[in-house]
Protein backbone atom coordinates (compact mmCIF):
# COMPACT_ATOMS: atom_id res chain seq x y z
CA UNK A 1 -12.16 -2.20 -34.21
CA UNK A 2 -13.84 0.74 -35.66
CA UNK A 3 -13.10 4.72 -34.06
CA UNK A 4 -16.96 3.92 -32.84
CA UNK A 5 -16.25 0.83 -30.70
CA UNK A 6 -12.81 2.35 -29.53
CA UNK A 7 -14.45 5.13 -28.26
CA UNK A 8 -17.11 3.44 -26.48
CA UNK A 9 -14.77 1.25 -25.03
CA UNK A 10 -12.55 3.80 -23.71
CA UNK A 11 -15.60 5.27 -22.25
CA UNK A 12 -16.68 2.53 -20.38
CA UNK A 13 -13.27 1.90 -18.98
CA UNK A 14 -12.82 4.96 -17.85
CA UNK A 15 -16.06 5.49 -16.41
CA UNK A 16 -15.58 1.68 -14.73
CA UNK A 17 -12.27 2.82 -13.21
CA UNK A 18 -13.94 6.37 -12.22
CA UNK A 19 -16.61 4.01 -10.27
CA UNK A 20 -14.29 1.59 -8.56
CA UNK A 21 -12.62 4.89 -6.96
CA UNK A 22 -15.41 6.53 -5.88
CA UNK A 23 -16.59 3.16 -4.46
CA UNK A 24 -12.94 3.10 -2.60
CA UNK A 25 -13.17 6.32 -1.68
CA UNK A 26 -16.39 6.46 -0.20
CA UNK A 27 -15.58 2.99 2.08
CA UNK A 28 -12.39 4.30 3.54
CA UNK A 29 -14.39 7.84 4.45
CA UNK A 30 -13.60 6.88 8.12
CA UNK A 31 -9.59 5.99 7.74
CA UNK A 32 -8.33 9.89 7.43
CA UNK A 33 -4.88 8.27 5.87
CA UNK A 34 -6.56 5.94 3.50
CA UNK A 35 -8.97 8.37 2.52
CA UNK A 36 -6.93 11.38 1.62
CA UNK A 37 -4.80 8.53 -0.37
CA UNK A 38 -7.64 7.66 -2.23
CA UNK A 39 -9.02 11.15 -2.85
CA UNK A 40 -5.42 11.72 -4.37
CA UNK A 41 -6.05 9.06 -6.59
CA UNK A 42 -8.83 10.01 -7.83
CA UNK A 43 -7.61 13.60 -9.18
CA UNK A 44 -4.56 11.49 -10.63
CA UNK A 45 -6.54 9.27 -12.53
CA UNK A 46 -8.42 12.07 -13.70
CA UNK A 47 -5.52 13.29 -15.11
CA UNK A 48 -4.15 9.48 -16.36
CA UNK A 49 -7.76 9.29 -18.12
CA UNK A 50 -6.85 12.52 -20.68
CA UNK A 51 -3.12 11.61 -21.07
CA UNK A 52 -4.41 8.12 -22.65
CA UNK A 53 -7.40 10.14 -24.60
CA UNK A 54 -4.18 12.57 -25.56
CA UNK A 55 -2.48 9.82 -26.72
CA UNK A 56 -5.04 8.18 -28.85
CA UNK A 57 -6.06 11.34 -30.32
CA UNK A 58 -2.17 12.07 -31.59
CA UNK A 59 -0.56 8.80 -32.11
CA UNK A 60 -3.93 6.44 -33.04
CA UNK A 61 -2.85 4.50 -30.06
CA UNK A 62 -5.01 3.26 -27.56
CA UNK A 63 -3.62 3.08 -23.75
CA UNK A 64 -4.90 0.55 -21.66
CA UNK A 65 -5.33 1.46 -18.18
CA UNK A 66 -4.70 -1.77 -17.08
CA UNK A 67 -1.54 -3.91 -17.31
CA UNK A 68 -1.54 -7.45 -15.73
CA UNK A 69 2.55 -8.49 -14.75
CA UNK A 70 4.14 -11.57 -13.18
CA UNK A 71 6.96 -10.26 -11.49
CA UNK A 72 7.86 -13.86 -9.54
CA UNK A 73 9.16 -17.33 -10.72
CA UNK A 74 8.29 -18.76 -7.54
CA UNK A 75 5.83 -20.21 -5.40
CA UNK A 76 5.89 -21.62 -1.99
CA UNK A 77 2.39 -23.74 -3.15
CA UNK A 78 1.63 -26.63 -5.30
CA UNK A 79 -2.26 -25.62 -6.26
CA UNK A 80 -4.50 -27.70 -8.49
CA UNK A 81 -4.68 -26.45 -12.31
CA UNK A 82 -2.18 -24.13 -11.12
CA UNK A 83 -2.04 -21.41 -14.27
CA UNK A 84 1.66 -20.36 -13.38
CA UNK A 85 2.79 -23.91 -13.75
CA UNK A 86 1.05 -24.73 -16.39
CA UNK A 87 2.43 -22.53 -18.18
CA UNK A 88 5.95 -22.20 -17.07
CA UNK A 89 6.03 -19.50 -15.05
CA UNK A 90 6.44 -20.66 -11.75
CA UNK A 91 9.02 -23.67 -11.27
CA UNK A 92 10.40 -25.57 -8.29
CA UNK A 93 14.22 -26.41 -9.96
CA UNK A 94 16.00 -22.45 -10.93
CA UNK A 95 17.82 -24.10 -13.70
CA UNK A 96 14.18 -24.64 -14.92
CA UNK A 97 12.74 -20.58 -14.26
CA UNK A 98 12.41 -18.18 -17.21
CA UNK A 99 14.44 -15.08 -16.66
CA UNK A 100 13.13 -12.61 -14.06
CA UNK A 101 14.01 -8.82 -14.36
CA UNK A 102 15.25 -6.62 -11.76
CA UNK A 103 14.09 -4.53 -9.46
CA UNK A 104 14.70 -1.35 -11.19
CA UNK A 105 14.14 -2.85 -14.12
CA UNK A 106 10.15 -3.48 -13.05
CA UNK A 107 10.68 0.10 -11.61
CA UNK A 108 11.28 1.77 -14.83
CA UNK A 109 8.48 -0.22 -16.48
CA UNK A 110 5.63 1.13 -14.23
CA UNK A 111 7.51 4.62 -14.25
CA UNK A 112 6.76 4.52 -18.22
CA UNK A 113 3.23 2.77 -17.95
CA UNK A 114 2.40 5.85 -15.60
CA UNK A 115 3.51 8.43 -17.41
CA UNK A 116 1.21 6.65 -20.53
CA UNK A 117 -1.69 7.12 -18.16
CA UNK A 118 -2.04 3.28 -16.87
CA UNK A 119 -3.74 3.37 -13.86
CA UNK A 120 -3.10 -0.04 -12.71
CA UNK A 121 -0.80 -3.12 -12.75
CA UNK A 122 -1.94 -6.59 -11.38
CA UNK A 123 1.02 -8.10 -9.61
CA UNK A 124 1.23 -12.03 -9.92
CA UNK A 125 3.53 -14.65 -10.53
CA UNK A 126 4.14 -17.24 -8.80
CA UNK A 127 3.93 -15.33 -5.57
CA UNK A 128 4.65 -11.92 -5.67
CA UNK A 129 5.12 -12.01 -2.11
CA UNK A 130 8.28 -14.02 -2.37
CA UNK A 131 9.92 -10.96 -4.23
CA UNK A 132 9.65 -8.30 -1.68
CA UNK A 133 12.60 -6.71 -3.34
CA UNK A 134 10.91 -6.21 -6.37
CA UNK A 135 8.02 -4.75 -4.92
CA UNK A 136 9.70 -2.65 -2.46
CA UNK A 137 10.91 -1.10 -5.51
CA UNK A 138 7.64 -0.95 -7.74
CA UNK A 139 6.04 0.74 -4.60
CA UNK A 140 7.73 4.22 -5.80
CA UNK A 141 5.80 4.50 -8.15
CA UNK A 142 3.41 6.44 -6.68
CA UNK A 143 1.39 7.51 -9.87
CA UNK A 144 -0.12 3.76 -10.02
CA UNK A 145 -2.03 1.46 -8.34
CA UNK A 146 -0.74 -2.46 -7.74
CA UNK A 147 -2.91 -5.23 -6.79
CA UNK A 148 -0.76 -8.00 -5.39
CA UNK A 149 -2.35 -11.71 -5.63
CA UNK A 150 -1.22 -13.56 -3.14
CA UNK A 151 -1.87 -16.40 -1.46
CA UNK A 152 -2.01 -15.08 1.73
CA UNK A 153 0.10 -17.51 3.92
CA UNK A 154 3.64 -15.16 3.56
CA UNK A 155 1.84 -11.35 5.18
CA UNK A 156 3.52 -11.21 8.52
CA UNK A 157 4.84 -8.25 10.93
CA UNK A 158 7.29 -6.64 7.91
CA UNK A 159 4.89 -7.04 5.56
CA UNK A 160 2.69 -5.20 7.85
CA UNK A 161 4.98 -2.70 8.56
CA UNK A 162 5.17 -2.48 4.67
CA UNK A 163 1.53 -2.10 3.76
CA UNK A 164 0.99 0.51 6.03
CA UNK A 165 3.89 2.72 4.41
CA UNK A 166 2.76 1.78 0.88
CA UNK A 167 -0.88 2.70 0.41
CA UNK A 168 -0.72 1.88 -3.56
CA UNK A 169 0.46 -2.03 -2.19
CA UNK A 170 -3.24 -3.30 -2.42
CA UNK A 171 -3.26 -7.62 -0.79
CA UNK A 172 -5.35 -9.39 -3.13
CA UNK A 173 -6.08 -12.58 -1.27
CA UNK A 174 -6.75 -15.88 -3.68
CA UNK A 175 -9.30 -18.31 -1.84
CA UNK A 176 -11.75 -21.40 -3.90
CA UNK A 177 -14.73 -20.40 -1.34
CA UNK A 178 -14.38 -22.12 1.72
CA UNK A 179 -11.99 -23.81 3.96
CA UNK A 180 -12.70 -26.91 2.45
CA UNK A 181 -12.59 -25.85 -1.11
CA UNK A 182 -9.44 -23.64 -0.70
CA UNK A 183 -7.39 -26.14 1.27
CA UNK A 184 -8.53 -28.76 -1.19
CA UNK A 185 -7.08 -27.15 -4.01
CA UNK A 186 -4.45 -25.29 -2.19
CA UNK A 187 -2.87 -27.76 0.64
CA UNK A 188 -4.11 -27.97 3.77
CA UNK A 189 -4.37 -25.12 6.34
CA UNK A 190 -4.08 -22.30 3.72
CA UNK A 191 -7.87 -21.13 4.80
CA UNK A 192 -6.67 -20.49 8.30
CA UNK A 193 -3.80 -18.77 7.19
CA UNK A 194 -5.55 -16.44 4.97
CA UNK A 195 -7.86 -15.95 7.25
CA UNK A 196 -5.16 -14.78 9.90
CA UNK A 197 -3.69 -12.29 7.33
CA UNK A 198 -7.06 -10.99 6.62
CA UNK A 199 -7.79 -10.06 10.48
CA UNK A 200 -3.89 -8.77 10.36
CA UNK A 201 -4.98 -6.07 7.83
CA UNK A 202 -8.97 -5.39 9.19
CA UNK A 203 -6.98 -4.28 12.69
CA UNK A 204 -4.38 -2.51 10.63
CA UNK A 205 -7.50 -0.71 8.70
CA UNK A 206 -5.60 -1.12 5.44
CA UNK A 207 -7.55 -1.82 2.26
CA UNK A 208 -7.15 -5.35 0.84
CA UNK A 209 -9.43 -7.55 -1.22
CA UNK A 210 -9.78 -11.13 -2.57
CA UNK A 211 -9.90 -13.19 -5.47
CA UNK A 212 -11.78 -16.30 -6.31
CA UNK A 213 -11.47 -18.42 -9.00
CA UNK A 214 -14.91 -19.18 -10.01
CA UNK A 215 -16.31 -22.24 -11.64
CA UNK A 216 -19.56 -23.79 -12.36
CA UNK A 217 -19.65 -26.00 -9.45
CA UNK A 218 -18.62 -23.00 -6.56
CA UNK A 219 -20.55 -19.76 -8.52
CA UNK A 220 -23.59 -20.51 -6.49
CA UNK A 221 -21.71 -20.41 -3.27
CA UNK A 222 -19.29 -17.50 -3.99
CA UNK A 223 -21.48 -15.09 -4.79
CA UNK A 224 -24.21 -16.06 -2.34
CA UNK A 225 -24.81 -13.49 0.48
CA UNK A 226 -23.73 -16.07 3.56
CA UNK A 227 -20.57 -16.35 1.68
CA UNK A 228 -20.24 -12.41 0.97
CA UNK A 229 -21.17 -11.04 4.44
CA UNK A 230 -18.41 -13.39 6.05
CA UNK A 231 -15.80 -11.93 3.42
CA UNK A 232 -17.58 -8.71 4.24
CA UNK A 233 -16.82 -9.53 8.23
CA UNK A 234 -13.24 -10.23 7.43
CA UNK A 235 -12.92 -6.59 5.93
CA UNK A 236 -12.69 -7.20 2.18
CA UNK A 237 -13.60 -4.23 0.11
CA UNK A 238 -12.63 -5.90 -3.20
CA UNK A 239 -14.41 -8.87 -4.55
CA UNK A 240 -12.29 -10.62 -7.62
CA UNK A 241 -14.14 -13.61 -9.37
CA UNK A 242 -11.25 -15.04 -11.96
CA UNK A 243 -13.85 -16.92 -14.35
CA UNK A 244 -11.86 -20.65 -14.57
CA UNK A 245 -9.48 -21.83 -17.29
CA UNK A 246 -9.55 -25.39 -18.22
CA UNK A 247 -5.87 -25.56 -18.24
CA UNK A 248 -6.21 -29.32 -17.20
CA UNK A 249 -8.02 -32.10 -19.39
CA UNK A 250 -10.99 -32.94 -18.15
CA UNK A 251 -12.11 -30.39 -16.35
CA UNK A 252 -13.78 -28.26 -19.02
CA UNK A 253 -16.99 -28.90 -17.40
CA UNK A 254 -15.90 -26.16 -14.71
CA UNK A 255 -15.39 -23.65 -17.21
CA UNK A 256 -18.55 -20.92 -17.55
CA UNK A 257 -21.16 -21.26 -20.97
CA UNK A 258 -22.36 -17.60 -22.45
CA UNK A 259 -25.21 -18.75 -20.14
CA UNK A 260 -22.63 -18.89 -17.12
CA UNK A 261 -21.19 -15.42 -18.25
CA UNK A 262 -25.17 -14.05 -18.39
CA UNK A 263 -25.81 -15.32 -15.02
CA UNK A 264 -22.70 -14.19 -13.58
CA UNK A 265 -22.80 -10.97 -14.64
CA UNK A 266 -26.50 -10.59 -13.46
CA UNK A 267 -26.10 -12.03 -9.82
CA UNK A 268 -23.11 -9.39 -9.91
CA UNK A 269 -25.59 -6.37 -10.04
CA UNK A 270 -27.57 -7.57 -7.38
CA UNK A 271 -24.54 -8.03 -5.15
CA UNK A 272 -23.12 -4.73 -6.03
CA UNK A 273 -26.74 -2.70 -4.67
CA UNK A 274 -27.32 -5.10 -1.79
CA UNK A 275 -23.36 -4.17 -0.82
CA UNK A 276 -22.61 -0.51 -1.65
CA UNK A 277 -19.20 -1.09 0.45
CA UNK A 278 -17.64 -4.14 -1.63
CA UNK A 279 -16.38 -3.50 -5.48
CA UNK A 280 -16.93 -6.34 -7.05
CA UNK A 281 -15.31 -6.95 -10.14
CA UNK A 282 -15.10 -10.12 -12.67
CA UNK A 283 -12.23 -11.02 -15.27
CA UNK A 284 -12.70 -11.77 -18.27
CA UNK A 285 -16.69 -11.14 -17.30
CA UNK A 286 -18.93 -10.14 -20.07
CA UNK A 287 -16.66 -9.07 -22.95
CA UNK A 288 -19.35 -9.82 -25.51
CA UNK A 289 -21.10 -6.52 -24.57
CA UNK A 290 -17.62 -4.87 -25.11
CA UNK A 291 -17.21 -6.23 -28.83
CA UNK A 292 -14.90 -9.18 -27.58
CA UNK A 293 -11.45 -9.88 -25.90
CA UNK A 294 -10.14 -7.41 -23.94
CA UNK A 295 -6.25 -8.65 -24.25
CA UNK A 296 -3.17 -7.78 -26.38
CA UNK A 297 -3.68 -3.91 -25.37
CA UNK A 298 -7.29 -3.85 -26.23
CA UNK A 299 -7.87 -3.24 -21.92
CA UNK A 300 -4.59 -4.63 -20.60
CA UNK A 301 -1.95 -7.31 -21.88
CA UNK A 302 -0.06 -9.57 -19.55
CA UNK A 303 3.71 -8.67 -18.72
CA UNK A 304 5.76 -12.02 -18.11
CA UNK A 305 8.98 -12.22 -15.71
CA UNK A 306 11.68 -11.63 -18.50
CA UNK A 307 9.34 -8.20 -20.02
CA UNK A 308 7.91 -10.48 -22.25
CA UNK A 309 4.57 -8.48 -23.81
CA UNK A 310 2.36 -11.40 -24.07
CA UNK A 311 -1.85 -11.13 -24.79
CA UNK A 312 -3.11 -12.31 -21.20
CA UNK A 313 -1.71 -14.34 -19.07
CA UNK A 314 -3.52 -17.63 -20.55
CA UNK A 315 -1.96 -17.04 -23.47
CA UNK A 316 2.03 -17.04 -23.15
CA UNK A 317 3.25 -16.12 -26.86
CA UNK A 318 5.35 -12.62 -27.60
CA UNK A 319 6.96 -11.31 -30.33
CA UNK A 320 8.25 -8.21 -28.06
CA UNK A 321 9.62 -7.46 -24.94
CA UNK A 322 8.97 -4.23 -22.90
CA UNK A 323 12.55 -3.76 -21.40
CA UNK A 324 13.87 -3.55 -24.82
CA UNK A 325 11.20 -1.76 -26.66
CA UNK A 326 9.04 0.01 -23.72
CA UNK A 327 5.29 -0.20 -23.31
CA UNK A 328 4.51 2.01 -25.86
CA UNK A 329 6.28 0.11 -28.41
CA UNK A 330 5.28 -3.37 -27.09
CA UNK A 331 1.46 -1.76 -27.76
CA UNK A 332 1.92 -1.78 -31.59
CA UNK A 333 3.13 -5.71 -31.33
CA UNK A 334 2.20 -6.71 -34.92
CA UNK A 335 1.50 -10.15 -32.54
CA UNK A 336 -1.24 -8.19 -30.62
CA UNK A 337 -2.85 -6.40 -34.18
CA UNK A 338 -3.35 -9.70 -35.40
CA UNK A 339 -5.15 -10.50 -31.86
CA UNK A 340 -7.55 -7.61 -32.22
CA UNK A 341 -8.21 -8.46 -36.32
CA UNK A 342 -8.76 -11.58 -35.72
CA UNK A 343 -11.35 -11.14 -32.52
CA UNK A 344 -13.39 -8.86 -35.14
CA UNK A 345 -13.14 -12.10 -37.46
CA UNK A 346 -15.69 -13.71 -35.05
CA UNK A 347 -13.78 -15.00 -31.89
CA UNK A 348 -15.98 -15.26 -29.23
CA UNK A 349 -16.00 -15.36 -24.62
CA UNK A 350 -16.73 -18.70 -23.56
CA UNK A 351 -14.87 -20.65 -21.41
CA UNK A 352 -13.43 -18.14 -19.20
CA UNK A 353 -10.38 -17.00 -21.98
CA UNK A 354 -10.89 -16.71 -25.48
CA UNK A 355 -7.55 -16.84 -26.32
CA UNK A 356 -6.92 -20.19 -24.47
CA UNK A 357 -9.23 -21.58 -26.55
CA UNK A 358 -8.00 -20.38 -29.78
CA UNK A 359 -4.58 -20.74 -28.42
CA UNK A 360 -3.48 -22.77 -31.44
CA UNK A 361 -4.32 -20.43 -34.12
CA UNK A 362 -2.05 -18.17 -32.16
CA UNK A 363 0.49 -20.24 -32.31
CA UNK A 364 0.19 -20.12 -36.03
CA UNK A 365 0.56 -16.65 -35.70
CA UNK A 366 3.58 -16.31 -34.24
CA UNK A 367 4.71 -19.15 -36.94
CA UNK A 368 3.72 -16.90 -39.89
């Protein structure tokens, strides 16, 4: 990637995460506690977005503001085309789960990714929920934001009680559309239960959001306004549509064409003016228009349960490990700088991961 493209896609990141704030900020306006949180945040990421310019200006290394980690083994679900499973993360047996770090360990992690100027860290697993000790812990880190995808069905009274003293704690709630779709896919009577945690955090007036994995079959539905306004009655303020991974055979027909991506992207526009109160956001989304894949530290790389530095979470290969090296070191992964030569090469967005797709000639790079 030239100095040219870097810079332009620095700019855009930073100007996306300067409108997602100002989005926040402006919807919480009538929460005094939430809004003098997010007002904070903004001046802090104001000061994240020149430590990371700082950085690439004196070291030639480009910060992501973004990190995506799976800080849980576990799930208490079996979903369909679960990508966890798939790929080992999550197991049922313990003698069969990858090594998970500690507590503190995660802590010091984000305390360095903050101190970079990383705005952000996606909290998965398995179900992050199932590892309130961990977050408990990454909650101190005050200097960052963590979205926690969850499934929904574990947010009870202490959870409550631990939302409310954790701001930075954003719920991420996963649903497949509606009650039929998401019970379908995730067992039955998961709807109502995210639904119930939902109305838990409206009456708490906490922030929370959700996250849809979005195929060809449900993008009509998802991002229709019928579907949106009851999300929007439920008091979601984020809007995540996860573009689908074929993970299993035979359902590559789910996954989105360029066409898809185009569509997508365009419906997204319209939904963001028609709801000024909603950020919507879409992963991967159109990377095309950013020169390509936005993994191995390009905008974010995937942190596994050991500290394993791996490209995205589709794409579970590492030749470095953040608890022994750090994140800054884990950023100049000669794994990853083969990633980003190789995207220039040609490597193009289509169904929903690059790297998934071209999964085997990373393989072949960790070989070589």
């Amino acid at each position: 990637m030239d100095s040219q493209s870097a810079i332009n896609l620095a700019e855009y990141m930073n100007g996306s995460i300067r409108n997602i704030m100002a989005t926040a900020y402006k919807n919480v306006l009538s929460n005094p506690r939430e809004a003098k949180f997010a007002f904070k945040m903004q001046r802090l990421f104001e000061k994240s977005e020149k430590r990371r310019k700082k950085m690439a200006e004196s070291e030639g290394l480009d910060v992501p503001p973004f990190l995506i980690s799976s800080i849980s083994t576990t799930c208490n679900l079996h979903c369909k085309g679960c990508y966890a499973r798939s790929n080992g993360i999550a197991e049922d047996k313990e003698s069969d789960r990858k090594a998970t770090l500690t507590p503190e360990q995660w802590r010091h992690i984000f305390e360095e990714a903050a101190e970079m100027g990383i705005n952000f860290s996606l909290l998965a697993g398995g179900e992050p929920m199932m590892r309130k000790d961990i977050l408990e812990q990454v909650a101190e880190v005050k200097d960052m934001i963590f979205p926690i995808f969850t499934n929904g069905t574990l947010i009870g009274p202490s959870y409550m009680e631990f939302l409310r003293k954790n701001l930075n704690m954003v719920p991420i709630i996963s649903l497949e559309g509606t009650a039929i779709g998401t019970d379908e896919r995730r067992g039955q009577g998961v709807f109502k239960r995210a639904m119930q945690s939902m109305e838990m955090l409206k009456t708490e007036n906490l922030f929370f959001g959700t996250s849809i994995t979005v195929t060809t079959e449900n993008m009509q539905l998802v991002t229709s306004a019928d579907f949106i306004n009851q999300l929007r009655g439920y008091g979601c303020k984020i809007v995540f549509y996860i573009e689908y991974v074929p993970t299993e055979p035979g359902t590559e027909h789910l996954a989105f064409s360029d066409a898809h991506v185009a569509q997508m992207e365009q419906v997204l526009e319209e939904r963001r003016t028609m709801y000024q109160d909603i950020i919507f956001l879409s992963f991967p989304g159109d990377e095309k228009a950013l020169g390509g894949c936005l993994a191995s530290g390009r905008g974010f790389f995937h942190i596994g349960p050991d500290g394993s530095a791996e490209p995205c979470p589709f794409s579970p290969f590492s030749d470095s490990n953040v608890l022994e090296l750090g994140v800054r070191q884990a950023l100049k992964s000669p794994l990853f700088k083969k990633i980003r030569a190789a995207r220039a090469l040609g490597w193009e967005h289509t169904g929903g991961c690059t790297l998934f797709e071209h999964r085997e000639e990373i393989e072949q790079m960790m070989n070589k």
